[in-house]
C-alpha atoms as a PDB file:
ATOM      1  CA  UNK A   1      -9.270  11.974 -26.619  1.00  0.00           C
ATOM      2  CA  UNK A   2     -12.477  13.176 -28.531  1.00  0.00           C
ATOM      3  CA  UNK A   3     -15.400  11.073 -27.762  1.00  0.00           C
ATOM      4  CA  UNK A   4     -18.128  10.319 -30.630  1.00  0.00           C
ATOM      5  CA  UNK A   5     -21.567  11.207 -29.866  1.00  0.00           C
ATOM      6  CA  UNK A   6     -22.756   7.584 -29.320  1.00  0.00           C
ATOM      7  CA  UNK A   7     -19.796   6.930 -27.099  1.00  0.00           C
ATOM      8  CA  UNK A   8     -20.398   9.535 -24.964  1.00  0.00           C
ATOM      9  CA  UNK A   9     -23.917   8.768 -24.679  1.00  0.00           C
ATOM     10  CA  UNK A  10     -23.239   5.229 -23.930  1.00  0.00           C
ATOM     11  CA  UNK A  11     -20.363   6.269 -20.914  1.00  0.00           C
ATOM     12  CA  UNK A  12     -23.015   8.662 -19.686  1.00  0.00           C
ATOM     13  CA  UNK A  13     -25.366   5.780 -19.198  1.00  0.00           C
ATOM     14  CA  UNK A  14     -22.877   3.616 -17.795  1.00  0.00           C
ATOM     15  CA  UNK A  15     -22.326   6.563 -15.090  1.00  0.00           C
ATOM     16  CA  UNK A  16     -25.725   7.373 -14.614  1.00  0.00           C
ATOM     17  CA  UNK A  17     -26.223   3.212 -13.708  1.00  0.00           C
ATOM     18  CA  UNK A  18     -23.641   2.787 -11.519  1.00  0.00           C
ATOM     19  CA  UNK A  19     -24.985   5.613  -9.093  1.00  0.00           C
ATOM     20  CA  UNK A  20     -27.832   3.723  -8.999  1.00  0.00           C
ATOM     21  CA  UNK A  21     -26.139   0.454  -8.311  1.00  0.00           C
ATOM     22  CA  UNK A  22     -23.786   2.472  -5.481  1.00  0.00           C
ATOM     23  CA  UNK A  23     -27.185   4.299  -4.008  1.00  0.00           C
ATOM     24  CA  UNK A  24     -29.110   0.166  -3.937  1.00  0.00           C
ATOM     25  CA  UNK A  25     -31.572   1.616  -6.727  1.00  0.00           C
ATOM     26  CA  UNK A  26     -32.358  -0.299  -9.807  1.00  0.00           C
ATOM     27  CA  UNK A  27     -34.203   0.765 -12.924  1.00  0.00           C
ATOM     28  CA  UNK A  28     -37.419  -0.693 -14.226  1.00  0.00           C
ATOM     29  CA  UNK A  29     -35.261  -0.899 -17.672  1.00  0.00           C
ATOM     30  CA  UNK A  30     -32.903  -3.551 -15.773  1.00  0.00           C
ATOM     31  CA  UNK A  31     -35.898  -5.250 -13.730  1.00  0.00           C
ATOM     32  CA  UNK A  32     -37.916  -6.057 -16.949  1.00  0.00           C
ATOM     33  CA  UNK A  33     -35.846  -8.793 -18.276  1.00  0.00           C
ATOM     34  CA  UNK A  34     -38.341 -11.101 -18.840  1.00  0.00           C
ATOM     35  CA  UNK A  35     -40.310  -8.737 -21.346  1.00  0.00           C
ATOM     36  CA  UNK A  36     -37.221  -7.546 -23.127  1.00  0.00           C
ATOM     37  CA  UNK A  37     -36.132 -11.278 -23.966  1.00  0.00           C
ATOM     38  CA  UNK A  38     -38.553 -12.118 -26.584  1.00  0.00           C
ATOM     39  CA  UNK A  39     -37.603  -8.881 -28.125  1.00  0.00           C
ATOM     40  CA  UNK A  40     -33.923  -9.678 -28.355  1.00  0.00           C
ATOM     41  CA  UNK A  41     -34.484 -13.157 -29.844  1.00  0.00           C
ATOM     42  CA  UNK A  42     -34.110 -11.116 -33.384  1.00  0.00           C
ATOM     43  CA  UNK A  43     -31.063  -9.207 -32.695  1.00  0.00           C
ATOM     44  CA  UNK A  44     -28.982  -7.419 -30.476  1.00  0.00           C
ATOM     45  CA  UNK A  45     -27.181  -3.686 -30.584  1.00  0.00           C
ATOM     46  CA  UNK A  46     -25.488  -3.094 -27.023  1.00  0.00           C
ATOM     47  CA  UNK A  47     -24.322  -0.287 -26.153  1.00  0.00           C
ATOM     48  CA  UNK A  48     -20.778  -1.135 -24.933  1.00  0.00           C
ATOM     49  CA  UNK A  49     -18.705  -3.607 -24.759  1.00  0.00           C
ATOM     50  CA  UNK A  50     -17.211  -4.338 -21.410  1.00  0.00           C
ATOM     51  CA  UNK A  51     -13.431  -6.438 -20.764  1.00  0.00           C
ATOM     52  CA  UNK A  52     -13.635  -6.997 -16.980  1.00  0.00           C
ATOM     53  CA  UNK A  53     -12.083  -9.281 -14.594  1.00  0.00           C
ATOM     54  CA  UNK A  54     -14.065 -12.994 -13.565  1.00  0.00           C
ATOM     55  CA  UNK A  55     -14.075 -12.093 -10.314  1.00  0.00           C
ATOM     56  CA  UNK A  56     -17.693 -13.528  -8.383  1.00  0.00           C
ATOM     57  CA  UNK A  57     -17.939  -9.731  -6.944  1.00  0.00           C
ATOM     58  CA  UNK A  58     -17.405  -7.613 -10.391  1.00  0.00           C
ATOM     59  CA  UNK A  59     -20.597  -8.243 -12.421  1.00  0.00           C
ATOM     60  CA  UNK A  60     -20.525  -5.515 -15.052  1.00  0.00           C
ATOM     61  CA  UNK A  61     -24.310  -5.767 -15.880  1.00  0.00           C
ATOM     62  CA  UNK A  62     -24.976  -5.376 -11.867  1.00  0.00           C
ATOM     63  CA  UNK A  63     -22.444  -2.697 -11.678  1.00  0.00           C
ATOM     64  CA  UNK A  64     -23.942  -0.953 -14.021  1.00  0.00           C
ATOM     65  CA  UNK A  65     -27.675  -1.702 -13.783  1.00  0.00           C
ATOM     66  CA  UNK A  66     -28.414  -2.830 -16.747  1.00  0.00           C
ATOM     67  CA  UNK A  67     -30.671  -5.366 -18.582  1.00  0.00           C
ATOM     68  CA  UNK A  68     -30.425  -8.419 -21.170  1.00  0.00           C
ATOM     69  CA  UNK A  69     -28.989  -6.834 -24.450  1.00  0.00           C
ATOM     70  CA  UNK A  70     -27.464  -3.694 -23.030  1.00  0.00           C
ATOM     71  CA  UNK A  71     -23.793  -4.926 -22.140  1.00  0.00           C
ATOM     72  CA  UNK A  72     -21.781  -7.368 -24.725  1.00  0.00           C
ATOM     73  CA  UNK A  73     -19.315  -8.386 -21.556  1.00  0.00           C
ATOM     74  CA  UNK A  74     -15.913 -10.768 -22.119  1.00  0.00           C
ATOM     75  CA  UNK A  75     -14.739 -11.746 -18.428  1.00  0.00           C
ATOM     76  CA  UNK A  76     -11.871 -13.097 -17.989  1.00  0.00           C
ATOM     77  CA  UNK A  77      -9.145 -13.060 -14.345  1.00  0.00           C
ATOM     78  CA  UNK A  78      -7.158  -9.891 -14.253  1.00  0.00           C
ATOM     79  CA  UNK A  79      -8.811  -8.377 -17.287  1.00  0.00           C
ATOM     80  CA  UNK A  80      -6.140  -9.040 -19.175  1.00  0.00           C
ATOM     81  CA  UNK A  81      -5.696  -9.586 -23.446  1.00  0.00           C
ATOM     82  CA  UNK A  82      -4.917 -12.215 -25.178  1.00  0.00           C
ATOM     83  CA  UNK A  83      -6.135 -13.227 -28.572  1.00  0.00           C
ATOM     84  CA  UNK A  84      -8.891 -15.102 -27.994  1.00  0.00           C
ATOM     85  CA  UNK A  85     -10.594 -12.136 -26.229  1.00  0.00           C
ATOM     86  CA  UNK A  86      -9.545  -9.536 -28.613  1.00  0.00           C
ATOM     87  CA  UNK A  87     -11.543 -11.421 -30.976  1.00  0.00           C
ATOM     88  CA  UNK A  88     -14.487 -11.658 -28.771  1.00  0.00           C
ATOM     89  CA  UNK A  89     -14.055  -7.495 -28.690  1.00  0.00           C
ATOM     90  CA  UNK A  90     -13.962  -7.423 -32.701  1.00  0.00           C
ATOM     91  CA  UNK A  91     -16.613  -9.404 -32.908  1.00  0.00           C
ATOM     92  CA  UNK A  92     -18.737  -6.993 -31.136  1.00  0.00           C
ATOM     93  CA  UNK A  93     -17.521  -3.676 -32.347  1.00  0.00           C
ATOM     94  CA  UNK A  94     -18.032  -5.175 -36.079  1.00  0.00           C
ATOM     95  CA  UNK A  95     -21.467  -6.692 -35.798  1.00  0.00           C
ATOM     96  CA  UNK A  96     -22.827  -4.340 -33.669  1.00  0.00           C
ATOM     97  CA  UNK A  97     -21.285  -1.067 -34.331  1.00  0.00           C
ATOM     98  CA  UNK A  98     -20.746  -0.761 -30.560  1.00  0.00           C
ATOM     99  CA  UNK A  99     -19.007   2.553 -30.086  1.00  0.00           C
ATOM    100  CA  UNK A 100     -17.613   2.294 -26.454  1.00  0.00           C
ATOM    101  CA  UNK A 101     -15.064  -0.281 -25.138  1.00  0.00           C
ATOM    102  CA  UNK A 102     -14.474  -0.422 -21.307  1.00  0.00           C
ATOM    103  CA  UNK A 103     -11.684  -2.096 -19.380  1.00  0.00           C
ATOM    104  CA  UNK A 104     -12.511  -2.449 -16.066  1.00  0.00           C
ATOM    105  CA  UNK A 105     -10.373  -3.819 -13.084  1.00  0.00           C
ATOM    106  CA  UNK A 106     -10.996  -3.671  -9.767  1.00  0.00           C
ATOM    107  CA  UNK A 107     -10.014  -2.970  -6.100  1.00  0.00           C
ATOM    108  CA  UNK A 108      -7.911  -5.479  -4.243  1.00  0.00           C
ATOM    109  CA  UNK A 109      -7.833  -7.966  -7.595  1.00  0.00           C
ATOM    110  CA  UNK A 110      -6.349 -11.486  -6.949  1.00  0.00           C
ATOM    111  CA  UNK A 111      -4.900 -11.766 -10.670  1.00  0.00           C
ATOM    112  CA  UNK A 112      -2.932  -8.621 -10.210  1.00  0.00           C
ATOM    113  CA  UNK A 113      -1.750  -9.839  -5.802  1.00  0.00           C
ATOM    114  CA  UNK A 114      -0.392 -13.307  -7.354  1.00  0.00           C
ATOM    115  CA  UNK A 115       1.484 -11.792 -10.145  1.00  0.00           C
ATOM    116  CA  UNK A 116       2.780  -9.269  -7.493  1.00  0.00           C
ATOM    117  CA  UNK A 117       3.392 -12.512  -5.473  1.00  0.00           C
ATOM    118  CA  UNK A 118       5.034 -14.364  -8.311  1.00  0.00           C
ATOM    119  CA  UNK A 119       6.956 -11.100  -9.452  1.00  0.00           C
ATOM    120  CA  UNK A 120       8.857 -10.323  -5.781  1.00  0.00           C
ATOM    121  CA  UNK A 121       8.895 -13.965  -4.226  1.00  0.00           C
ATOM    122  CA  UNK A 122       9.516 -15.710  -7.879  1.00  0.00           C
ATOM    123  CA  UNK A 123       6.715 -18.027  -6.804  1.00  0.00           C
ATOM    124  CA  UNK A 124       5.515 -20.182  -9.864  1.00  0.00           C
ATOM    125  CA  UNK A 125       1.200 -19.512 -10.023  1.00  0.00           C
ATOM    126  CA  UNK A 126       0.278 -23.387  -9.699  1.00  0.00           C
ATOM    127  CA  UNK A 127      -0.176 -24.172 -13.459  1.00  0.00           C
ATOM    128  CA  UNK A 128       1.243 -23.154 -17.542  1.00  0.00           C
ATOM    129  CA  UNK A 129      -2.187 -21.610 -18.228  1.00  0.00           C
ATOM    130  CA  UNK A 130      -2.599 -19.547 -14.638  1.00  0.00           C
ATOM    131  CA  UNK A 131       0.570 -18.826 -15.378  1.00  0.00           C
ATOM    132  CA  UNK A 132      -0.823 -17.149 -19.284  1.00  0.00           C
ATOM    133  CA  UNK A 133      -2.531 -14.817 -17.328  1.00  0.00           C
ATOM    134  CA  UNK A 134       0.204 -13.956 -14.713  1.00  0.00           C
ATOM    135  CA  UNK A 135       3.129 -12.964 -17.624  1.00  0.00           C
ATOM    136  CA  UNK A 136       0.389 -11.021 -19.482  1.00  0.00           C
ATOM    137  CA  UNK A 137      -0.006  -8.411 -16.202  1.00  0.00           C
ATOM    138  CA  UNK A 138       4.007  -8.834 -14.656  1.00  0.00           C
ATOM    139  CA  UNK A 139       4.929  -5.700 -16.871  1.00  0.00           C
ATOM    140  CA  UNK A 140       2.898  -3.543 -15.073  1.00  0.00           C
ATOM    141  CA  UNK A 141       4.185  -4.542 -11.678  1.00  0.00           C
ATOM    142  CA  UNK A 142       7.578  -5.053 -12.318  1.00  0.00           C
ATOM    143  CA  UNK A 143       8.664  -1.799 -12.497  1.00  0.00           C
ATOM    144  CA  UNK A 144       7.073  -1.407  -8.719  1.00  0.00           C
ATOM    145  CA  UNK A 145       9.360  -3.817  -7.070  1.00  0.00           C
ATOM    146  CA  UNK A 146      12.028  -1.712  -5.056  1.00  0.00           C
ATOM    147  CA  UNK A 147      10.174   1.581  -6.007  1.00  0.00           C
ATOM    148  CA  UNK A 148       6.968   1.250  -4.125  1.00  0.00           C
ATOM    149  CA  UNK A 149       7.211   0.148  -0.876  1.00  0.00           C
ATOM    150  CA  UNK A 150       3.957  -1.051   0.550  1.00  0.00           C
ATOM    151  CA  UNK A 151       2.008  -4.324  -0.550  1.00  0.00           C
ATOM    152  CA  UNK A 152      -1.306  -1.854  -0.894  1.00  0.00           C
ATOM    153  CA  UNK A 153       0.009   0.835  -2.925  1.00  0.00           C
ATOM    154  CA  UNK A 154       1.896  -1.841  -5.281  1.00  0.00           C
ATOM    155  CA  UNK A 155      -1.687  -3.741  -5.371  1.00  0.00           C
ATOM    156  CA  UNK A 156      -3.312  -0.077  -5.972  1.00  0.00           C
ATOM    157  CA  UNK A 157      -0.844   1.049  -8.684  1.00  0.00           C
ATOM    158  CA  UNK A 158      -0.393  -2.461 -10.453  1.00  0.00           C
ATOM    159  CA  UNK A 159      -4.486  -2.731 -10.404  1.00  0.00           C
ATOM    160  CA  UNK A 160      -4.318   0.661 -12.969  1.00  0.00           C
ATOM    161  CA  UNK A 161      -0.992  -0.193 -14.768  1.00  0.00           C
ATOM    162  CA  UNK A 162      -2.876  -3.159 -15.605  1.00  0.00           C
ATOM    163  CA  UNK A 163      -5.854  -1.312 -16.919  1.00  0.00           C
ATOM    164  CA  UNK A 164      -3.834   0.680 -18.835  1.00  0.00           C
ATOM    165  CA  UNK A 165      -1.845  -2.030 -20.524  1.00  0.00           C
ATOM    166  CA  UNK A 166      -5.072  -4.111 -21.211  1.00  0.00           C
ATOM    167  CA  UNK A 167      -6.899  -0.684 -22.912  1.00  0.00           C
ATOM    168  CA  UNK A 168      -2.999  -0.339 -24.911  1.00  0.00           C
ATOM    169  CA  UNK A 169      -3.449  -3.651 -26.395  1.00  0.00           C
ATOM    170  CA  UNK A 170      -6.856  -2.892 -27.462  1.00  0.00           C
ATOM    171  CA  UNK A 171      -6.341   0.254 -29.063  1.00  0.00           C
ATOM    172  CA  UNK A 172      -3.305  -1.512 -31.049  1.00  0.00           C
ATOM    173  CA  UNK A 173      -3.090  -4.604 -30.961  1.00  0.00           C
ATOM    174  CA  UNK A 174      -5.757  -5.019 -33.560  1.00  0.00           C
ATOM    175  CA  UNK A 175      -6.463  -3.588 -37.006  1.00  0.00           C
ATOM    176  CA  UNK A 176     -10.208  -3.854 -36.788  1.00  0.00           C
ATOM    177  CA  UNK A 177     -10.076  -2.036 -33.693  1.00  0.00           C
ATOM    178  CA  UNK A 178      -7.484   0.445 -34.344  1.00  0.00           C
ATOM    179  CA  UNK A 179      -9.120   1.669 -37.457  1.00  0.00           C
ATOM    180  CA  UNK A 180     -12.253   2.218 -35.883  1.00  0.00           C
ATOM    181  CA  UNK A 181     -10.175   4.359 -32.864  1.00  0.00           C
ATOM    182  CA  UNK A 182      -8.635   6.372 -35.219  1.00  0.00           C
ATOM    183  CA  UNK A 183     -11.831   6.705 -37.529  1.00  0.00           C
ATOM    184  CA  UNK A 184     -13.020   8.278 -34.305  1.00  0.00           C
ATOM    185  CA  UNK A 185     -16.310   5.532 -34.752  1.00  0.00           C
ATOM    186  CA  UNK A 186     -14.800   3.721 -31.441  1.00  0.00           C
ATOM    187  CA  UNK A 187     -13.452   4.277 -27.939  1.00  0.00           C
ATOM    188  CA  UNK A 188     -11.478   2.582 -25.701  1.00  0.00           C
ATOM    189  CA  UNK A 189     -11.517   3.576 -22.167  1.00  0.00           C
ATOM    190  CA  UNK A 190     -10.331   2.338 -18.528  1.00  0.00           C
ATOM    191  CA  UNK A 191     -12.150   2.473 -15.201  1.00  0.00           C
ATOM    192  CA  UNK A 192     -11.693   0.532 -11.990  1.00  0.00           C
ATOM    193  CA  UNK A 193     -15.173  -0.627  -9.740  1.00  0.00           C
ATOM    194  CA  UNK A 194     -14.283  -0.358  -6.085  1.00  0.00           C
ATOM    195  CA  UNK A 195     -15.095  -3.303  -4.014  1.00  0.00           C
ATOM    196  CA  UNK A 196     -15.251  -0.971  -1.000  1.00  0.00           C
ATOM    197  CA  UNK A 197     -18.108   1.359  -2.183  1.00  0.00           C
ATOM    198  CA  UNK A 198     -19.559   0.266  -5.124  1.00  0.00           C
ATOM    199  CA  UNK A 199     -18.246   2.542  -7.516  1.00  0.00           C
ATOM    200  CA  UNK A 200     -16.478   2.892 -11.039  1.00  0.00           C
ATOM    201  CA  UNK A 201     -14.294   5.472 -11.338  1.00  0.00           C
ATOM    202  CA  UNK A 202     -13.319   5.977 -15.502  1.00  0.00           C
ATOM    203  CA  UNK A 203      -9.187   7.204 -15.590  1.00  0.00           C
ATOM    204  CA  UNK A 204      -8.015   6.611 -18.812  1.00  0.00           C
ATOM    205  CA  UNK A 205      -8.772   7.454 -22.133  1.00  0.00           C
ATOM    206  CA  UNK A 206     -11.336  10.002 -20.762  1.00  0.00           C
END
């Protein structure tokens, strides 16, 4: 995939911040909050948008040291896509011109271990809307039942399957979006932040 100038700049940054945030070093651009918030009362331009998963340990603007007005993040459990936060990525892209999606999952992800849970043992996820989320990442592990044998290389292929779907639906599952992929003024990639070291690690689309 061809990456726009602003996209790449904005991945390189991304990079370039999470060896910080791997090495414990933060940036005086992410420790000045406090003077950068009167400044962003007038507008904002960040320079990605990030789709990651809710989970307490995953904070993309940690992750990737950054400050107020540099990330335009949408959480949500399993980093999945559904409507509502394909909008929230539209939004962003349209009003801001951001040139660089991310859709990040992570290492041992409890989204992705109860669908795996609810795909093998047919267990029901406790409620209609937890199960939303569980039917929106099943495609990506059933395929793995039978063919993969251990729990943590299901939970370590399902984790990216699931990226991959999620960045999918993005790239065309929207018009606004779509356009702007294939105009070349947008890109759409996947990574996964390991739990275990601190780390992002960018697999598809790049």
């Amino acid at each position: 995939m061809h990456l726009n100038q602003a996209a790449l700049e904005a991945l390189r940054s991304l990079r370039e911040g999470n060896e910080r945030f791997a090495n414990n070093v933060r940036s005086l651009d992410a420790l000045m909050t406090a003077s950068n918030r009167a400044a962003l009362t007038a507008g904002q331009s960040p320079r990605a948008v990030v789709l990651s998963c809710s989970d307490s340990r995953v904070p993309s603007e940690i992750v990737f040291d950054c400050g107020l007005g540099d990330l335009f993040v949408v959480r949500v459990a399993g980093n999945i896509v559904a409507p509502s936060l394909v909008g929230s990525v539209e939004f962003a892209v349209a009003a801001f011109g951001t040139p660089l999606v991310v859709v990040m999952g992570h290492t041992n992800c409890g989204a992705v271990a109860a669908t795996i849970d609810a795909v093998q043992h047919r267990q029901h996820p406790g409620s209609e809307n937890l199960l939303d989320i569980v039917s929106r990442i099943a495609p990506s592990v059933v395929d793995l039942v039978g063919r993969v044998g251990s729990r943590e290389e299901m939970m370590r292929i399902a984790t990216r399957a699931n990226v991959r779907s999620s960045v999918d639906r993005l790239r065309h599952g929207s018009s606004i979006l779509e356009q702007r992929v294939a105009s070349g003024q947008l890109v759409i990639v996947g990574a996964e932040y390991s739990l275990e070291t601190g780390r992002v690690e960018f697999f598809e689309g790049v």
